[in-house]
N, C-alpha and C. Protein backbone atom coordinates (compact mmCIF):
# COMPACT_ATOMS: atom_id res chain seq x y z
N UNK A 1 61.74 143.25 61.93
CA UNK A 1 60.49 142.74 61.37
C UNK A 1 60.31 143.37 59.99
N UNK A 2 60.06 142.30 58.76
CA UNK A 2 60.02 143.08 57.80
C UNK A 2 58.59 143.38 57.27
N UNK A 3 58.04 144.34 56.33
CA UNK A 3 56.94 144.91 56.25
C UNK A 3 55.71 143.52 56.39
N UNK A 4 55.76 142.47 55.32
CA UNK A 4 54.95 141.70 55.05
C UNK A 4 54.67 141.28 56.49
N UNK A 5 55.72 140.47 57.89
CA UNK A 5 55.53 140.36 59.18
C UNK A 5 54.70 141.42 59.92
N UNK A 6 54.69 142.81 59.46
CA UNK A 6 54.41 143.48 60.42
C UNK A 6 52.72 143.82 59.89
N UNK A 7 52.51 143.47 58.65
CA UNK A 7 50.87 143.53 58.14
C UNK A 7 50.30 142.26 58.67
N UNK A 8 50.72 141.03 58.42
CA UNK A 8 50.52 139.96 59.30
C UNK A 8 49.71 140.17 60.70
N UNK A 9 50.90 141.01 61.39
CA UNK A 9 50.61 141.34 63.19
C UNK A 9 49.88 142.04 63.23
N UNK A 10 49.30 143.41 62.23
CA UNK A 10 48.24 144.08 62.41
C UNK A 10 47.15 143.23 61.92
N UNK A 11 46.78 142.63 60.84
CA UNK A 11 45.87 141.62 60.61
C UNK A 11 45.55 140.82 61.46
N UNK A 12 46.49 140.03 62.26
CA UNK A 12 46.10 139.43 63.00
C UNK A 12 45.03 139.98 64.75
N UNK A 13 46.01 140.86 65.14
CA UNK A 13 45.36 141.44 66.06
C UNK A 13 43.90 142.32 65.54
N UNK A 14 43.52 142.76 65.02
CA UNK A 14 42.37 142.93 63.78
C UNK A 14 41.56 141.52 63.88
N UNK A 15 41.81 140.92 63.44
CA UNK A 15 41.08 139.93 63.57
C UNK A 15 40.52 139.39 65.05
N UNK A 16 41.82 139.25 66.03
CA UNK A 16 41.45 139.14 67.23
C UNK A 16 40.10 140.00 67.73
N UNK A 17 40.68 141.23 67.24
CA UNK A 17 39.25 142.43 67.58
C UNK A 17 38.36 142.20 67.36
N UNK A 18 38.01 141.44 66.37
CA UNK A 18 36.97 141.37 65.49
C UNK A 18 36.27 142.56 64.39
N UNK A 19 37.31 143.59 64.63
CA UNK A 19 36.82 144.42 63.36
C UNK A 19 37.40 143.98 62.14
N UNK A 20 36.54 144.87 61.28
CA UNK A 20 36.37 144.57 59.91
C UNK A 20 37.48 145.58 59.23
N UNK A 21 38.14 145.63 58.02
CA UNK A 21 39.36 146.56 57.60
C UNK A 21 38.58 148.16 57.50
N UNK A 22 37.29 148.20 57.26
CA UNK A 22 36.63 149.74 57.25
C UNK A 22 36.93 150.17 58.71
N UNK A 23 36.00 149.19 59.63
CA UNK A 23 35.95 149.63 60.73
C UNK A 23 37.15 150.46 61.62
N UNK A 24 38.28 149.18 61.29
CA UNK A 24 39.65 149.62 62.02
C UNK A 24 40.58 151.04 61.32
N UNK A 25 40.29 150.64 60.14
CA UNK A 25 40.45 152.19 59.13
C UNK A 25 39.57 153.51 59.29
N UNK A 26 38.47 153.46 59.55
CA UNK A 26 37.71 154.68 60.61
C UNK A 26 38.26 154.67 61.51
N UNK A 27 38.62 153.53 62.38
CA UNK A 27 38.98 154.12 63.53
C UNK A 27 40.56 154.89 63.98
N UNK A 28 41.34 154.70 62.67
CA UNK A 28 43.31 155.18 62.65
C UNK A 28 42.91 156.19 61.15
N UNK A 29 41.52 156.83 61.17
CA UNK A 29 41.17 157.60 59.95
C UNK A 29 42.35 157.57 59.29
N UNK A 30 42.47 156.22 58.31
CA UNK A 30 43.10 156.51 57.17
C UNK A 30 41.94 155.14 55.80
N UNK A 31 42.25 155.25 54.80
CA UNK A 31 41.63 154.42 53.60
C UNK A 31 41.56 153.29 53.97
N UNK A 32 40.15 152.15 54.00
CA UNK A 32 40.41 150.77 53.88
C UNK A 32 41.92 150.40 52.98
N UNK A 33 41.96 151.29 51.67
CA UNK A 33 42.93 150.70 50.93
C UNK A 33 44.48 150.85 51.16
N UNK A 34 44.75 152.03 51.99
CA UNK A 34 45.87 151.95 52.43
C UNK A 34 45.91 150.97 54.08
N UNK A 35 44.83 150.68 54.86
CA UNK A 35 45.10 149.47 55.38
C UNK A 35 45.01 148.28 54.82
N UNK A 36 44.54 147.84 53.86
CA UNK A 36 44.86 146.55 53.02
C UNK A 36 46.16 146.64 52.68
N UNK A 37 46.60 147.67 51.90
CA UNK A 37 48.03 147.63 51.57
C UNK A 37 49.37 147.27 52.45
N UNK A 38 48.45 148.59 53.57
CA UNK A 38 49.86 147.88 54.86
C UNK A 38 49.72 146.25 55.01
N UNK A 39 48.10 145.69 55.46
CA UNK A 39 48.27 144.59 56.30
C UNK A 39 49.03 143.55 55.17
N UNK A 40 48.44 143.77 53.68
CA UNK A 40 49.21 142.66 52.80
C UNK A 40 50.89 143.09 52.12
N UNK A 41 51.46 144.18 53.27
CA UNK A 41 52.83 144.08 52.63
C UNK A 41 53.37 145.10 51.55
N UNK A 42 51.96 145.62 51.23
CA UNK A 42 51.94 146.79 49.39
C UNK A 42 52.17 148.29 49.72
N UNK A 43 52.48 148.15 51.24
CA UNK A 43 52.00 149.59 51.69
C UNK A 43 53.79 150.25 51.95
N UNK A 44 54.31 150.91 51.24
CA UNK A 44 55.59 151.85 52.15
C UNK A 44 54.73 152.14 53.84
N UNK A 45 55.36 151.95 54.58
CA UNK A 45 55.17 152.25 56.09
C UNK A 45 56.03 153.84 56.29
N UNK A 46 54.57 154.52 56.72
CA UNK A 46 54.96 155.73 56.92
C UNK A 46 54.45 155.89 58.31
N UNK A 47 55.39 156.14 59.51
CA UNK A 47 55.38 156.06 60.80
C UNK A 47 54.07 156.65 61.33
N UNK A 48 53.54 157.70 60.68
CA UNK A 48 52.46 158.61 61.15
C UNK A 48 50.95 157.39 60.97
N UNK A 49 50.96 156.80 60.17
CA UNK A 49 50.23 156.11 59.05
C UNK A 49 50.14 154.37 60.39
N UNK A 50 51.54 153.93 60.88
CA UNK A 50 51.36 152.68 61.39
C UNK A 50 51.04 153.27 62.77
N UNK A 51 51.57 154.34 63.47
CA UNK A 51 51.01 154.74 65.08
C UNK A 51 49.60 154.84 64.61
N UNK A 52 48.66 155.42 63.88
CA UNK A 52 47.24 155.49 63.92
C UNK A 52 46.56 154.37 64.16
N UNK A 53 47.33 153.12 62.99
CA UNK A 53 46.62 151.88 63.25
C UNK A 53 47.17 151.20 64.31
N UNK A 54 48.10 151.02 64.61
CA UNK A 54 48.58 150.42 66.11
C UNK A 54 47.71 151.13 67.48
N UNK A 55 47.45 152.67 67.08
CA UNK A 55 46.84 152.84 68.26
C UNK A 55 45.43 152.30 68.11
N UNK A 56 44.95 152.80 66.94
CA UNK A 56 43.17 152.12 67.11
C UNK A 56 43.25 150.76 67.53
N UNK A 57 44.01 149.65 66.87
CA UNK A 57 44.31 148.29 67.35
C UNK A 57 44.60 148.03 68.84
N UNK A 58 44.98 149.10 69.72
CA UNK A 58 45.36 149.20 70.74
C UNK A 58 47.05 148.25 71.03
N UNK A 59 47.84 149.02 70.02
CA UNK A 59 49.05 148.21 70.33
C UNK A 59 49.64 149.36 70.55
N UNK A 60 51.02 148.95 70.78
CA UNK A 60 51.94 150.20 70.96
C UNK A 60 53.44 149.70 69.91
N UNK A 61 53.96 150.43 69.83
CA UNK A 61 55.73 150.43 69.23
C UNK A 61 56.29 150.32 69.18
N UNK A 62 57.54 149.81 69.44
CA UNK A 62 58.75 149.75 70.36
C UNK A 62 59.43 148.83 69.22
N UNK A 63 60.68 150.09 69.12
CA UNK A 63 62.19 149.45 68.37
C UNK A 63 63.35 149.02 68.78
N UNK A 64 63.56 147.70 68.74
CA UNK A 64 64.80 147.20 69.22
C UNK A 64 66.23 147.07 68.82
N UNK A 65 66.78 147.81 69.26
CA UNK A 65 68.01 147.59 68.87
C UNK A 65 69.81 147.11 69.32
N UNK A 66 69.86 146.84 68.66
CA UNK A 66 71.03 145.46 69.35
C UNK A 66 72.11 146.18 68.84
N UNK A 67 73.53 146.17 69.42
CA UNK A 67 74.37 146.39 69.37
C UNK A 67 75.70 145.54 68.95
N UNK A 68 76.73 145.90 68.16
CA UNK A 68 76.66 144.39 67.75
C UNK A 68 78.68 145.15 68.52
């Protein structure tokens, strides 16, 4: 999944919530502006930074990897 997909999926589920980008950003205490950045793609993804908002969002993580 590349970054722009994965701001998408937090936006979206965000939206599902119905919170607002402050709200969900209080709640993974980090900047409205570094969650705008992630959800529109502008943001380097720093693992500490997407578990906060995945957890307030109530998602979880999981990397797949294929073997070739």
């Amino acid at each position: 999944m590349d970054v722009a997909a994965l701001g998408a999926a937090l936006r979206a589920r965000r939206k599902t919530l119905q919170l607002t980008q402050s709200e969900t950003a209080d709640l993974a205490d980090v900047s409205t502006r570094v969650l705008s950045d992630l959800e529109n793609g502008r943001e380097t993804v720093r693992l500490d930074i997407l578990t906060a908002v995945a957890s307030a969002l109530g998602m979880s993580l999981s990397l797949n990897v294929s073997g070739s």
